[in-house]
N, C-alpha and C. Protein backbone atom coordinates (compact mmCIF):
# COMPACT_ATOMS: atom_id res chain seq x y z
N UNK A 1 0.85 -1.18 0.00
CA UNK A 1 0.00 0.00 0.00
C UNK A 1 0.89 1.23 0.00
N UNK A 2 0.49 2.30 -0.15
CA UNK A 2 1.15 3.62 -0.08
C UNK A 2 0.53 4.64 1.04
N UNK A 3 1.09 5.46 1.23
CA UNK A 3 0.70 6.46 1.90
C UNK A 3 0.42 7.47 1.59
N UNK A 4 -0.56 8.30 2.54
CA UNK A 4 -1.05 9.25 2.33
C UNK A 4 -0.23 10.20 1.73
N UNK A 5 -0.10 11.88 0.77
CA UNK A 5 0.99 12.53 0.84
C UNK A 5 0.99 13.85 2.10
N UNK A 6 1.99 13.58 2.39
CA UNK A 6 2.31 14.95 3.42
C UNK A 6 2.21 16.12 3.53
N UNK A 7 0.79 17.07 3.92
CA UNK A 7 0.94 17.96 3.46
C UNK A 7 1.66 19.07 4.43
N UNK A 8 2.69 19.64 4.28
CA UNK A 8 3.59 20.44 5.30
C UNK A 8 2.54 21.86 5.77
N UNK A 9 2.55 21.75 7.69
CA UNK A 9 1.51 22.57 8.01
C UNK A 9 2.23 24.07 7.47
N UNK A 10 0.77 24.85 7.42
CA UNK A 10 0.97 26.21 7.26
C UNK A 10 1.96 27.18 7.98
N UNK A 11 2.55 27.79 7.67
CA UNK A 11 3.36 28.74 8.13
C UNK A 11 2.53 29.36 9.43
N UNK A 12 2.60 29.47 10.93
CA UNK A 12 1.58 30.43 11.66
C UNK A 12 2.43 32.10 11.20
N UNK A 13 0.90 32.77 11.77
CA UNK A 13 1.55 34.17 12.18
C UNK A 13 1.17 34.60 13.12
N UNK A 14 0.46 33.71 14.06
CA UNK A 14 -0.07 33.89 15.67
C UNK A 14 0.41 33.08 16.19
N UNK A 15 1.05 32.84 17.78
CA UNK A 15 0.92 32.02 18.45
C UNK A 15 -0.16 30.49 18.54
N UNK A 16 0.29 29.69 18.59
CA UNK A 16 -0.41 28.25 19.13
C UNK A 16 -0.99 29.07 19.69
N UNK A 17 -0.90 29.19 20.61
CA UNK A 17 -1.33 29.23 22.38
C UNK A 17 -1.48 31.09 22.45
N UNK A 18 -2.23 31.72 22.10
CA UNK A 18 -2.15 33.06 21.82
C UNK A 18 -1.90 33.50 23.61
N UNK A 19 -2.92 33.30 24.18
CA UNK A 19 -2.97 33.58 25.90
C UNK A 19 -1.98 33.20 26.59
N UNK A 20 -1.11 31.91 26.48
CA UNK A 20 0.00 31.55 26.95
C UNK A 20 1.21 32.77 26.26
N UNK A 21 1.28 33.20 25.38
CA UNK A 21 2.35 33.84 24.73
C UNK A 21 1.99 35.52 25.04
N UNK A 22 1.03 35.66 25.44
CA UNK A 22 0.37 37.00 25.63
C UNK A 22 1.04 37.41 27.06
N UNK A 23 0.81 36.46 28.16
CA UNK A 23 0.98 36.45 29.23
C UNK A 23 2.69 36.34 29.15
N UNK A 24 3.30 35.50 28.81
CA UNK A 24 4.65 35.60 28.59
C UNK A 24 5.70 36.62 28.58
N UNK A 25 5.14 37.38 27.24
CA UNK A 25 5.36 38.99 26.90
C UNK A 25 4.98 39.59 28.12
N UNK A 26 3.96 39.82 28.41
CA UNK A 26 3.26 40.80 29.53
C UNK A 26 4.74 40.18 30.63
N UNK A 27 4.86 39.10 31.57
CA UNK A 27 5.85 38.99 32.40
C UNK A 27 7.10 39.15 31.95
N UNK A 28 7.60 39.29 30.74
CA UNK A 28 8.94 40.02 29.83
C UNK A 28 9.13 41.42 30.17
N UNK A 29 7.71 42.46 29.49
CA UNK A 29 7.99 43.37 29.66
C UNK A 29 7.68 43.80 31.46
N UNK A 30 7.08 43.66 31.98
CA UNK A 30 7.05 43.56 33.43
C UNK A 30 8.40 43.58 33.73
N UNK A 31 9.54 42.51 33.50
CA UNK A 31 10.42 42.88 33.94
C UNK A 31 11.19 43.96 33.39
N UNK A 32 10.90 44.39 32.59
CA UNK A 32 11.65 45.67 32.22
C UNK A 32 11.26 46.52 33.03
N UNK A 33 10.58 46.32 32.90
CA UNK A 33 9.85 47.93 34.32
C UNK A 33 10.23 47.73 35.56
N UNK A 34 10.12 46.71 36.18
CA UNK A 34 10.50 46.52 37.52
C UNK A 34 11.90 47.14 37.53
N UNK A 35 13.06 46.47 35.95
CA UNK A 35 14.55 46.87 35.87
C UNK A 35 14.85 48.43 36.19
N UNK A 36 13.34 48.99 35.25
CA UNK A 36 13.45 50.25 35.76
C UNK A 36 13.01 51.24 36.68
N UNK A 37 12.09 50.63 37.32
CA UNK A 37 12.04 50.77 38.88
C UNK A 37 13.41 51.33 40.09
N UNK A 38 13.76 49.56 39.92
CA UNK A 38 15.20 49.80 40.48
C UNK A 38 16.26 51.26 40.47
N UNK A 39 16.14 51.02 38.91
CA UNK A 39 17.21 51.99 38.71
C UNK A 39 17.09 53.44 38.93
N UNK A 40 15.66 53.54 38.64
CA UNK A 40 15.38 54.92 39.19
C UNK A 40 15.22 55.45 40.50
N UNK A 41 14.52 54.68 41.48
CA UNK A 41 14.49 54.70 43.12
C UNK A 41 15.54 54.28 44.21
N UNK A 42 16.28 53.31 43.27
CA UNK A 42 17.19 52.97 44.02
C UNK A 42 18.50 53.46 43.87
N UNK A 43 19.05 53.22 42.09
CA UNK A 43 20.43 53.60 41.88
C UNK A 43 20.61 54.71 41.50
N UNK A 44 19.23 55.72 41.41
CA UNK A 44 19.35 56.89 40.52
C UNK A 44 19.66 56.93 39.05
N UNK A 45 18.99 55.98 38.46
CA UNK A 45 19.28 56.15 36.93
C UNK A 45 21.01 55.37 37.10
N UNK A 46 21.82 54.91 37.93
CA UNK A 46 23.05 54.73 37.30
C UNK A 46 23.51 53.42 37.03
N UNK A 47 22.17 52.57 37.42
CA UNK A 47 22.00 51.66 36.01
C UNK A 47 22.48 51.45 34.61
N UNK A 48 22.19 52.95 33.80
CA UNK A 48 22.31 53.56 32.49
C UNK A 48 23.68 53.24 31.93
N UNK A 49 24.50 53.29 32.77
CA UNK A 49 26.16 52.96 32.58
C UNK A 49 26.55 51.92 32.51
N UNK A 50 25.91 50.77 32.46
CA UNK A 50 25.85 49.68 32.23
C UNK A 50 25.47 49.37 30.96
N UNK A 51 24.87 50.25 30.29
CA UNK A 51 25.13 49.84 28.78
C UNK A 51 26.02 49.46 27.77
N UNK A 52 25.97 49.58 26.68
CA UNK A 52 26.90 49.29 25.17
C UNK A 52 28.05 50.60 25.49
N UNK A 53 29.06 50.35 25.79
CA UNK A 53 29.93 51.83 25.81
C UNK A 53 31.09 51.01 24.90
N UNK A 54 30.65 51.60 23.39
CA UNK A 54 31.47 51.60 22.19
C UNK A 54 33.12 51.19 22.53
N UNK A 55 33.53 49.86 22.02
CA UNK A 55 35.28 50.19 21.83
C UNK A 55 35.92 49.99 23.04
N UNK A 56 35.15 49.89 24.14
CA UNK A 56 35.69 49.39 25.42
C UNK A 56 35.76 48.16 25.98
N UNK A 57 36.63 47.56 26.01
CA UNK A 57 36.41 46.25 26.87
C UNK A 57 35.72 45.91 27.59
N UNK A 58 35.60 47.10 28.79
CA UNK A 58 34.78 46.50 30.22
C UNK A 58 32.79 46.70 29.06
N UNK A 59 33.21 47.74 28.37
CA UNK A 59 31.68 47.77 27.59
C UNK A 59 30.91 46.66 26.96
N UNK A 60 31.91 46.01 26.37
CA UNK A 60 31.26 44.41 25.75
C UNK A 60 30.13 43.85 27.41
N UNK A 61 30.08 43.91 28.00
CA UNK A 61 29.06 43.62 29.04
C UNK A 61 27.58 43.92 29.20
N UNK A 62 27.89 45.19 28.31
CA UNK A 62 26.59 45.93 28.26
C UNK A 62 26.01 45.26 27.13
N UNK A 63 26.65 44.58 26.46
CA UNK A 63 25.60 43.71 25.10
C UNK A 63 24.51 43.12 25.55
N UNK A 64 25.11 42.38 27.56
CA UNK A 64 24.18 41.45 27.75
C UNK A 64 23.01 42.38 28.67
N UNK A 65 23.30 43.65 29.15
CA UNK A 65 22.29 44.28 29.65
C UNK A 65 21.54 45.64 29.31
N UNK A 66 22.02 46.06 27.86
CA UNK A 66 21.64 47.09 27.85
C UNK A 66 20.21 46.81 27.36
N UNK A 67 19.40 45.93 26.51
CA UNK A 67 18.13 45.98 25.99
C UNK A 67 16.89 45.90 27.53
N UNK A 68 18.06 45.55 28.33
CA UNK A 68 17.11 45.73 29.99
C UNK A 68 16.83 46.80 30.33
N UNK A 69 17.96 47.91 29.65
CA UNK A 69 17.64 49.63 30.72
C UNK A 69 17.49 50.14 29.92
N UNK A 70 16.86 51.50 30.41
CA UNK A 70 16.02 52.39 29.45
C UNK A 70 16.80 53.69 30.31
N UNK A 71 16.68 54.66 29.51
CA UNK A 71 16.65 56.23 29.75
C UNK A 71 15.55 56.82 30.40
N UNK A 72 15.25 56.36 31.10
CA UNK A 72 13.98 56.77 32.26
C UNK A 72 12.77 56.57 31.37
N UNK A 73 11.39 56.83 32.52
CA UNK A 73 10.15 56.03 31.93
C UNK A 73 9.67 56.16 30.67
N UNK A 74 9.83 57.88 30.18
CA UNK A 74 9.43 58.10 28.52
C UNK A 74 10.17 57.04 28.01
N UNK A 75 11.42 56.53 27.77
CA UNK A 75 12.26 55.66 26.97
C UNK A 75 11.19 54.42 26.78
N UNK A 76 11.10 53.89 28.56
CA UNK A 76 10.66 52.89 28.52
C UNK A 76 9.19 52.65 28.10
N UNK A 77 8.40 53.84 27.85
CA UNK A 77 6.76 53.67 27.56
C UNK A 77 7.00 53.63 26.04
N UNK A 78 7.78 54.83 25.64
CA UNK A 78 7.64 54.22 23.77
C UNK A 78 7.94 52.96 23.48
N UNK A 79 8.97 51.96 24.18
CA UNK A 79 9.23 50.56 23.90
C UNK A 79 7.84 49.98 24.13
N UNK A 80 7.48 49.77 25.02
CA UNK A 80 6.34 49.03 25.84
C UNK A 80 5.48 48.24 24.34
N UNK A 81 4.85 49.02 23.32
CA UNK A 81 3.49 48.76 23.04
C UNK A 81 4.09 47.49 21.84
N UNK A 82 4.82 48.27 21.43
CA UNK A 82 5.97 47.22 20.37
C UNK A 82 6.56 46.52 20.45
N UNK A 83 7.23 46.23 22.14
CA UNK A 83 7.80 45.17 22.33
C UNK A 83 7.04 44.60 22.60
N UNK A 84 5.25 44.11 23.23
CA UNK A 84 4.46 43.42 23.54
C UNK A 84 4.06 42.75 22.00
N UNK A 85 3.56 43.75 21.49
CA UNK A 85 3.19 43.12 20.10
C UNK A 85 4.30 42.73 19.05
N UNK A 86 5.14 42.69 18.94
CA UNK A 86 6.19 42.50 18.38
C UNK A 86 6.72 40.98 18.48
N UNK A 87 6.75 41.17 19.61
CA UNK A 87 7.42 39.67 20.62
C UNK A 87 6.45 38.72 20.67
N UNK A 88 5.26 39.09 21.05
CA UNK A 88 3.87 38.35 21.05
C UNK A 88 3.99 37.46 19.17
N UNK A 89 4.32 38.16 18.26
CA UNK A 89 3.95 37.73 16.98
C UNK A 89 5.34 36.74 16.94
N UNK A 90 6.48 37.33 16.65
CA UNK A 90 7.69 36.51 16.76
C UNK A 90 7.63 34.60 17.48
N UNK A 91 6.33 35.01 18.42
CA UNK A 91 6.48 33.98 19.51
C UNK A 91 5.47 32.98 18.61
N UNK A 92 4.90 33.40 17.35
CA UNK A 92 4.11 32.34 16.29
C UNK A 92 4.95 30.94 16.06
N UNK A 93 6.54 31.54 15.97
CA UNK A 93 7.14 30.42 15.54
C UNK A 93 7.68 29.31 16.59
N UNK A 94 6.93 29.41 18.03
CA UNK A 94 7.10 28.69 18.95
C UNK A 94 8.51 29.37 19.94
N UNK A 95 8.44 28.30 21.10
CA UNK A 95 9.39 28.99 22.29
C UNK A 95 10.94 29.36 21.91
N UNK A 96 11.16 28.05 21.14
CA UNK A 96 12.64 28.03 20.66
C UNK A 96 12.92 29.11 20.01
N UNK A 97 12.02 29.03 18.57
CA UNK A 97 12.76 30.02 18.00
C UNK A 97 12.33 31.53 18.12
N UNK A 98 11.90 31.89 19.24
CA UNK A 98 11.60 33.06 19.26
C UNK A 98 13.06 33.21 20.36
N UNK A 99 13.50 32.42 21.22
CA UNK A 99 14.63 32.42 21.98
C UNK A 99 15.91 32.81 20.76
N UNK A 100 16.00 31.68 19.96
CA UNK A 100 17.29 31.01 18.62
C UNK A 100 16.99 33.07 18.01
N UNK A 101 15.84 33.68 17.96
CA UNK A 101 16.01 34.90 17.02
C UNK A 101 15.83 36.28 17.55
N UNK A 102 15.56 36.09 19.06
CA UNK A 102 15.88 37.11 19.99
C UNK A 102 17.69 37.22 20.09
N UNK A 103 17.68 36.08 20.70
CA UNK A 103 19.52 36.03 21.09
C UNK A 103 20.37 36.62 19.62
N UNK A 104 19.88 35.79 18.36
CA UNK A 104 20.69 36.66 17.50
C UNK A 104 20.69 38.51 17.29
N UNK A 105 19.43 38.61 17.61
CA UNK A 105 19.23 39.95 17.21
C UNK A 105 20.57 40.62 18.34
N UNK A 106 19.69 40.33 19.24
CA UNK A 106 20.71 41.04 21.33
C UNK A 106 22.09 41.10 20.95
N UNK A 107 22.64 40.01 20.72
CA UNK A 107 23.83 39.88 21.16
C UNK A 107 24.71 40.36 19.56
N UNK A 108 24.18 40.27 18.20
CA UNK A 108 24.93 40.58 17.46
C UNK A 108 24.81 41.97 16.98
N UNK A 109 23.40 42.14 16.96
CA UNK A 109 23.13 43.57 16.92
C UNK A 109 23.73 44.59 18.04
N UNK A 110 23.96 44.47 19.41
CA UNK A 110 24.99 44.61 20.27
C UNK A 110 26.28 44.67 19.78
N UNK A 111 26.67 43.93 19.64
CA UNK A 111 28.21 43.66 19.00
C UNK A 111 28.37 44.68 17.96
N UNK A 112 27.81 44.34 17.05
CA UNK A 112 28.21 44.92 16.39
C UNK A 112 27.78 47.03 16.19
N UNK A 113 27.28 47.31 17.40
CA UNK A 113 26.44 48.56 18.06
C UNK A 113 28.14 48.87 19.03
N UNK A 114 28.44 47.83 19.88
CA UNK A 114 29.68 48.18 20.40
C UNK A 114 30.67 48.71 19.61
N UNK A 115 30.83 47.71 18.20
CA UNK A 115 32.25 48.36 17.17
C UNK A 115 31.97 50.20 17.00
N UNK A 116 30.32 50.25 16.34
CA UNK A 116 30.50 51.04 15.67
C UNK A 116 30.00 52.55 16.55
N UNK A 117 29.09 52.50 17.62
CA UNK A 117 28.26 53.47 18.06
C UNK A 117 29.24 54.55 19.18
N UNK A 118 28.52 55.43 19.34
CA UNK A 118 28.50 56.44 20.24
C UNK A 118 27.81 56.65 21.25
N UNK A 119 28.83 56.74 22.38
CA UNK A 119 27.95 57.19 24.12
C UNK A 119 27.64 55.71 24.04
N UNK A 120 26.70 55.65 25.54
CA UNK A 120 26.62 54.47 25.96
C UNK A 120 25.18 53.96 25.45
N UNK A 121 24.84 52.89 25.09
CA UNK A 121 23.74 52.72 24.20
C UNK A 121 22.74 51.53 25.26
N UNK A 122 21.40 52.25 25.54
CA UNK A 122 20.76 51.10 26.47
C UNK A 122 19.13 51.44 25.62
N UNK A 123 18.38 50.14 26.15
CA UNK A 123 16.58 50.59 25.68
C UNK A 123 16.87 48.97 24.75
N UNK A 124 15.80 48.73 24.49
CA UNK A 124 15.04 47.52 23.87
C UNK A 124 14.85 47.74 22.41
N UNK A 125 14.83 48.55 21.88
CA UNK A 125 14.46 49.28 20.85
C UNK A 125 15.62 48.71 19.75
N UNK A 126 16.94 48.29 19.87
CA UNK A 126 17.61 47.25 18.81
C UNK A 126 16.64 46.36 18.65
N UNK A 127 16.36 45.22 19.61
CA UNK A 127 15.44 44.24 19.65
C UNK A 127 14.47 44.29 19.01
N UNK A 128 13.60 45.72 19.18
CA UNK A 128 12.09 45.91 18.63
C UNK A 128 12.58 45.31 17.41
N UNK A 129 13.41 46.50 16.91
CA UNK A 129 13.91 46.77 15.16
C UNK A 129 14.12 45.30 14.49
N UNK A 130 14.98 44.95 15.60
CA UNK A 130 15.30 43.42 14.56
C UNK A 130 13.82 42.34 14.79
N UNK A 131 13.20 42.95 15.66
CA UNK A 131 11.76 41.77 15.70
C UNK A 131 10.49 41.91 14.58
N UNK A 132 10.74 43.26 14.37
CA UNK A 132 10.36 43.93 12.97
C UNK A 132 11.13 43.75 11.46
N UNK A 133 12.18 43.59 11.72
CA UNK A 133 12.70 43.21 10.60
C UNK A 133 12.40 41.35 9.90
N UNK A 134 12.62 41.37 11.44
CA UNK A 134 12.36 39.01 10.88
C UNK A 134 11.16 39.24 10.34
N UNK A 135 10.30 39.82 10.89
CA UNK A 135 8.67 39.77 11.14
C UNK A 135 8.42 39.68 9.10
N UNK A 136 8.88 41.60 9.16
CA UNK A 136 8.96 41.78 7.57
C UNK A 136 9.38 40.91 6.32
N UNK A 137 10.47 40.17 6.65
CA UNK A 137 11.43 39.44 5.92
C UNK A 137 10.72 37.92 5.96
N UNK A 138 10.43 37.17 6.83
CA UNK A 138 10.08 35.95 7.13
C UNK A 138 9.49 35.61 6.14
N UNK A 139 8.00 35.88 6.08
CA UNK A 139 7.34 35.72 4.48
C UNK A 139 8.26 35.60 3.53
N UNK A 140 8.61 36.80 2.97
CA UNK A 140 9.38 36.52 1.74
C UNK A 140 10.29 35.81 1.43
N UNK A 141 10.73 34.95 2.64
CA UNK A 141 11.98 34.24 2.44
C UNK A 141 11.46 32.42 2.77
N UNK A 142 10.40 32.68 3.27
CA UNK A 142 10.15 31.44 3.25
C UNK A 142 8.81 31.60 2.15
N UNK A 143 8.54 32.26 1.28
CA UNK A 143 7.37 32.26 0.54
C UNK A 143 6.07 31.84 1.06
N UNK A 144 5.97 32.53 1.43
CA UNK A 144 4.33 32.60 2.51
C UNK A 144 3.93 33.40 2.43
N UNK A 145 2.28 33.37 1.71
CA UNK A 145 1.44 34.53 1.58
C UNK A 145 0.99 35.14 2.93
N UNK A 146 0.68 34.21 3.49
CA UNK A 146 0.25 34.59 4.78
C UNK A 146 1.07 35.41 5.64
N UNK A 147 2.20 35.39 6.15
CA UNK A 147 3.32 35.71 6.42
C UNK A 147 3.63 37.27 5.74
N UNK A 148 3.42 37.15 3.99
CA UNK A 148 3.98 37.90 3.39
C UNK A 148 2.77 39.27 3.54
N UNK A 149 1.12 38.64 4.12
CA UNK A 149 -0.04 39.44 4.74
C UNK A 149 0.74 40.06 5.64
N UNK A 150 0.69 39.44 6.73
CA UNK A 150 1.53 40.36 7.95
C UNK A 150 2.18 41.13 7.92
N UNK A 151 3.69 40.74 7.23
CA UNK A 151 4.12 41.62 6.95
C UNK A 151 3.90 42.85 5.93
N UNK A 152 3.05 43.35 5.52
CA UNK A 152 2.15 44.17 4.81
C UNK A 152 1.48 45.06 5.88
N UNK A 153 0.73 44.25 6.59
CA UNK A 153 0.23 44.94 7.68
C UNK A 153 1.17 45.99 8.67
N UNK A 154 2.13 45.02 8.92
CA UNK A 154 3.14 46.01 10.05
C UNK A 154 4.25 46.47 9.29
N UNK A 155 4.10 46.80 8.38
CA UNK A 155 4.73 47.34 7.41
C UNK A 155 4.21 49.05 7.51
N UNK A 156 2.46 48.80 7.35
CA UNK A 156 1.71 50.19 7.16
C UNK A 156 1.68 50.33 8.63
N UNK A 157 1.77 49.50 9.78
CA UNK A 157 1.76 50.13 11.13
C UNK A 157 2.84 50.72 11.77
N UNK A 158 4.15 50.42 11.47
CA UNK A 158 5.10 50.18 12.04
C UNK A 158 6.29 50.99 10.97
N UNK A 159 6.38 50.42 9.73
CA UNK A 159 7.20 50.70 8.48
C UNK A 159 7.91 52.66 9.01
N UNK A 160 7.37 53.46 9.57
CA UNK A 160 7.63 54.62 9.99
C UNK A 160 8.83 54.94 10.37
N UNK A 161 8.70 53.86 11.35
CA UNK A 161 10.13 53.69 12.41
C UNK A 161 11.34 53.39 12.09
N UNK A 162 11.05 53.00 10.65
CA UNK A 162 12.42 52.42 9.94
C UNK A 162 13.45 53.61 10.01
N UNK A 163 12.73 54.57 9.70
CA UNK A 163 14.10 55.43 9.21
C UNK A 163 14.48 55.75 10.50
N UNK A 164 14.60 55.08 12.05
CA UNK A 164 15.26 55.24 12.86
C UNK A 164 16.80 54.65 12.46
N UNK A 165 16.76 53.70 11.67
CA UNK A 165 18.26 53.50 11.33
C UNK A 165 18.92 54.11 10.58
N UNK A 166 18.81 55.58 10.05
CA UNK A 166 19.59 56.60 9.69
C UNK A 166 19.76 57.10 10.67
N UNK A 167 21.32 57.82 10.42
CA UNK A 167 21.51 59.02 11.62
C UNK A 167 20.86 60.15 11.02
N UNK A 168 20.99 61.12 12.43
CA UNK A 168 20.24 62.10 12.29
C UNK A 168 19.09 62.91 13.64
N UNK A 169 18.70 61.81 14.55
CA UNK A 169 18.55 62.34 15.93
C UNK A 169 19.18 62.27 17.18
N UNK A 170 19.46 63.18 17.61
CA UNK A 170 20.14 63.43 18.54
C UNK A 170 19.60 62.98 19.49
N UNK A 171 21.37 62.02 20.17
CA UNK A 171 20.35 60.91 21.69
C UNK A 171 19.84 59.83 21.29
N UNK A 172 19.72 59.79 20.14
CA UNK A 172 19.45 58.52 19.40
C UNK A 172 20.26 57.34 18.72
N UNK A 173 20.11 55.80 18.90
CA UNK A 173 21.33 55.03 18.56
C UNK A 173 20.60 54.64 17.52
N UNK A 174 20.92 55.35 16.45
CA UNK A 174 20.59 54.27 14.82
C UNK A 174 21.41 53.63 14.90
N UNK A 175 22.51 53.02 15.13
CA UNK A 175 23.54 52.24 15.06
C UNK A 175 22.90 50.85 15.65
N UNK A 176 22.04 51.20 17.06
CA UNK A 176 21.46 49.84 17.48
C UNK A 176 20.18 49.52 16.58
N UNK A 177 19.64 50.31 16.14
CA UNK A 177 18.53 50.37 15.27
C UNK A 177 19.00 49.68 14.16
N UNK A 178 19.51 49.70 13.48
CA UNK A 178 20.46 49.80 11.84
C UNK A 178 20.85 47.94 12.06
N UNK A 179 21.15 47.61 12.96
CA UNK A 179 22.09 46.35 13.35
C UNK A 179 21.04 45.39 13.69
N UNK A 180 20.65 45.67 14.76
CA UNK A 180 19.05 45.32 15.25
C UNK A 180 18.41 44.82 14.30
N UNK A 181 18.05 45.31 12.96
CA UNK A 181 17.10 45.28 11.85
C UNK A 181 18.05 44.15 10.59
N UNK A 182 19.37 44.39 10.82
CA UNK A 182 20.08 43.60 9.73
C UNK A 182 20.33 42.17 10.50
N UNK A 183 20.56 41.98 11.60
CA UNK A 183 20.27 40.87 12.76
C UNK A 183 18.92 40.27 12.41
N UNK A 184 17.65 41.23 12.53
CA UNK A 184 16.48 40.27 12.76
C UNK A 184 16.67 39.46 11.06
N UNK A 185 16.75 40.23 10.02
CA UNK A 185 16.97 39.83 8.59
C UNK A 185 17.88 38.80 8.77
N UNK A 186 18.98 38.90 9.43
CA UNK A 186 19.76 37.56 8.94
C UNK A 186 19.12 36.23 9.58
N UNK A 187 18.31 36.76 10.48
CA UNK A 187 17.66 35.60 11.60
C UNK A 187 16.63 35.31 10.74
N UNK A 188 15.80 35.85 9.98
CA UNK A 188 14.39 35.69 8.75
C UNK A 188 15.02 34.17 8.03
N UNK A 189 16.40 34.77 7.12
CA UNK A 189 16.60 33.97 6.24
C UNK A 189 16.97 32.70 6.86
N UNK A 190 17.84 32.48 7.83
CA UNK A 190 17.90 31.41 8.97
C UNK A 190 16.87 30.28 8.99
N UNK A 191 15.73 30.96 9.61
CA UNK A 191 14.76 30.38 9.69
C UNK A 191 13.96 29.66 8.75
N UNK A 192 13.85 30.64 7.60
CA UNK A 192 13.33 29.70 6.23
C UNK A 192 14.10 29.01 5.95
N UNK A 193 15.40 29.03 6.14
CA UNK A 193 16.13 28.02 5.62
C UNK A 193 16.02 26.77 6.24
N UNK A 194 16.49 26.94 7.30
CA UNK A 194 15.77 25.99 8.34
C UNK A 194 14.57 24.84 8.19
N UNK A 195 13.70 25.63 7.79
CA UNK A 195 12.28 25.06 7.77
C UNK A 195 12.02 24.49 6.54
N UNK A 196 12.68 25.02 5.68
CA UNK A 196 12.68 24.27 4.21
C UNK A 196 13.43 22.87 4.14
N UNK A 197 14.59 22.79 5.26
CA UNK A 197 15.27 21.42 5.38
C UNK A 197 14.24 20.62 6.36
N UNK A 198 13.55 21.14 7.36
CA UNK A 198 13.02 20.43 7.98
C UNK A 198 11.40 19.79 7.52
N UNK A 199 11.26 20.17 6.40
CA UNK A 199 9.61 20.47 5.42
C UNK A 199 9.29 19.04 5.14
N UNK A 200 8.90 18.02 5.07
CA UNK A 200 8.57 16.72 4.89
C UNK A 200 8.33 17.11 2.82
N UNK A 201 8.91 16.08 2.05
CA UNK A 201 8.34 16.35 1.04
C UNK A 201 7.37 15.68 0.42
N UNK A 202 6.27 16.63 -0.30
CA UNK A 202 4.54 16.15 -0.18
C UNK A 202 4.67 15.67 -1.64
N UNK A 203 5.01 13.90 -1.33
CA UNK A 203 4.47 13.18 -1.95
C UNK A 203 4.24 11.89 -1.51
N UNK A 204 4.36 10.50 -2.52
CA UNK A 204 3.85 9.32 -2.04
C UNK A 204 5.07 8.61 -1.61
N UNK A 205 5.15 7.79 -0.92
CA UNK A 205 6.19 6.75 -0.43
C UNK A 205 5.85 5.04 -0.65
N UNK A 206 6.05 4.43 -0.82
CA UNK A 206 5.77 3.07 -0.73
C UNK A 206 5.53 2.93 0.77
N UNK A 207 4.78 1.97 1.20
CA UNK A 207 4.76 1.36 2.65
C UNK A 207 4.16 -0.31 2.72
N UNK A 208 5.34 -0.58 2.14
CA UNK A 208 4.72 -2.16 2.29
C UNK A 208 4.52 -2.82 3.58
N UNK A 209 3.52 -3.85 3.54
CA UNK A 209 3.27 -4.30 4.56
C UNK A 209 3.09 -5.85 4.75
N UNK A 210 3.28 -6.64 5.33
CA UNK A 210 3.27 -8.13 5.57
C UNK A 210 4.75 -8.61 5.58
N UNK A 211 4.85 -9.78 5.61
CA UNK A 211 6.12 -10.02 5.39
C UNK A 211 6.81 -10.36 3.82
């Protein structure tokens, strides 16, 4: 006899578990706030120095904490709405790889924010960029209409913010922006690639049976 053919499930662009991943985010960004709690009542903002400080040795440290601190609460309320929804969508492609394409964004978009930037660089806002960038890219690289919907959508919601990765505002790190966004992209193509090796291919197989 033969078997059925395989048809490889749909690409999501929501969470499985929308409420489980909702709540997730919500205790993510929670801790950002609490981070900045701290820093404001307790250390006086000098938290902040713990960021990305360009070209310095002891600075490479701040790769692993600067997307935690913010420039006091305005910083941290413009992150808020985008990193919930942002992260919330990212989290479609399950626990792992929203971990496997956070970490790339953080730590290389960091890195490479350390070579090139100015002053000390802290806020979530690399992260957003590169969670917006996979978001954008994903579709097209794994050819998914659905996907390639979304990204359409937060394209016209979001697409604005792009030109944060030009210079040009003052106090502002396009550099983490700029990196952030070429990070989440390299993490897009990753992933389709990925998934295209892991894709079952939809056809028939033999499956004999008896002895």
């Amino acid at each position: 006899m033969v078997s059925a053919p395989t048809v490889p499930a749909k690409p999501r662009i929501i969470p499985a578990h929308p409420a489980r991943a909702a709540v997730g985010m919500v205790l993510f960004l929670a801790l950002l706030w609490a981070i900045e709690a701290v820093d404001q009542f307790v250390f006086r903002g000098a938290l902040d120095y713990d960021g990305i400080a360009p070209r310095q040795v002891e600075g490479l440290t701040g790769i692993l904490w600067a997307p935690l601190l913010h420039a006091g609460w305005a910083h941290l309320i413009a992150n808020s709405l985008p990193f919930l929804v942002l992260g919330f969508l990212v989290l479609a492609g399950g626990l792992g790889q929203f971990i496997a394409v956070t970490a790339l964004v953080w730590l290389l978009g960091g890195f490479l924010t350390w070579l090139t930037g100015f002053g000390v660089t802290v806020g979530a806002s690399g992260v957003i960029f590169g969670w917006l960038a996979f978001l954008l890219f994903r579709g097209f690289f794994a050819r998914s209409g659905r996907q390639i919907a979304l990204a359409v959508v937060l394209f016209l919601l979001y697409g604005g913010v792009l030109w944060g990765v030009l210079p040009g505002t003052p106090g502002v790190s396009w550099q983490a922006h700029l990196f952030g966004a070429l990070a989440g992209i390299l993490a897009a193509r990753l992933v389709a690639s990925a998934d295209r090796r892991s894709r079952p291919s939809a056809g028939v197989s033999p499956s004999p049976i008896g002895p």
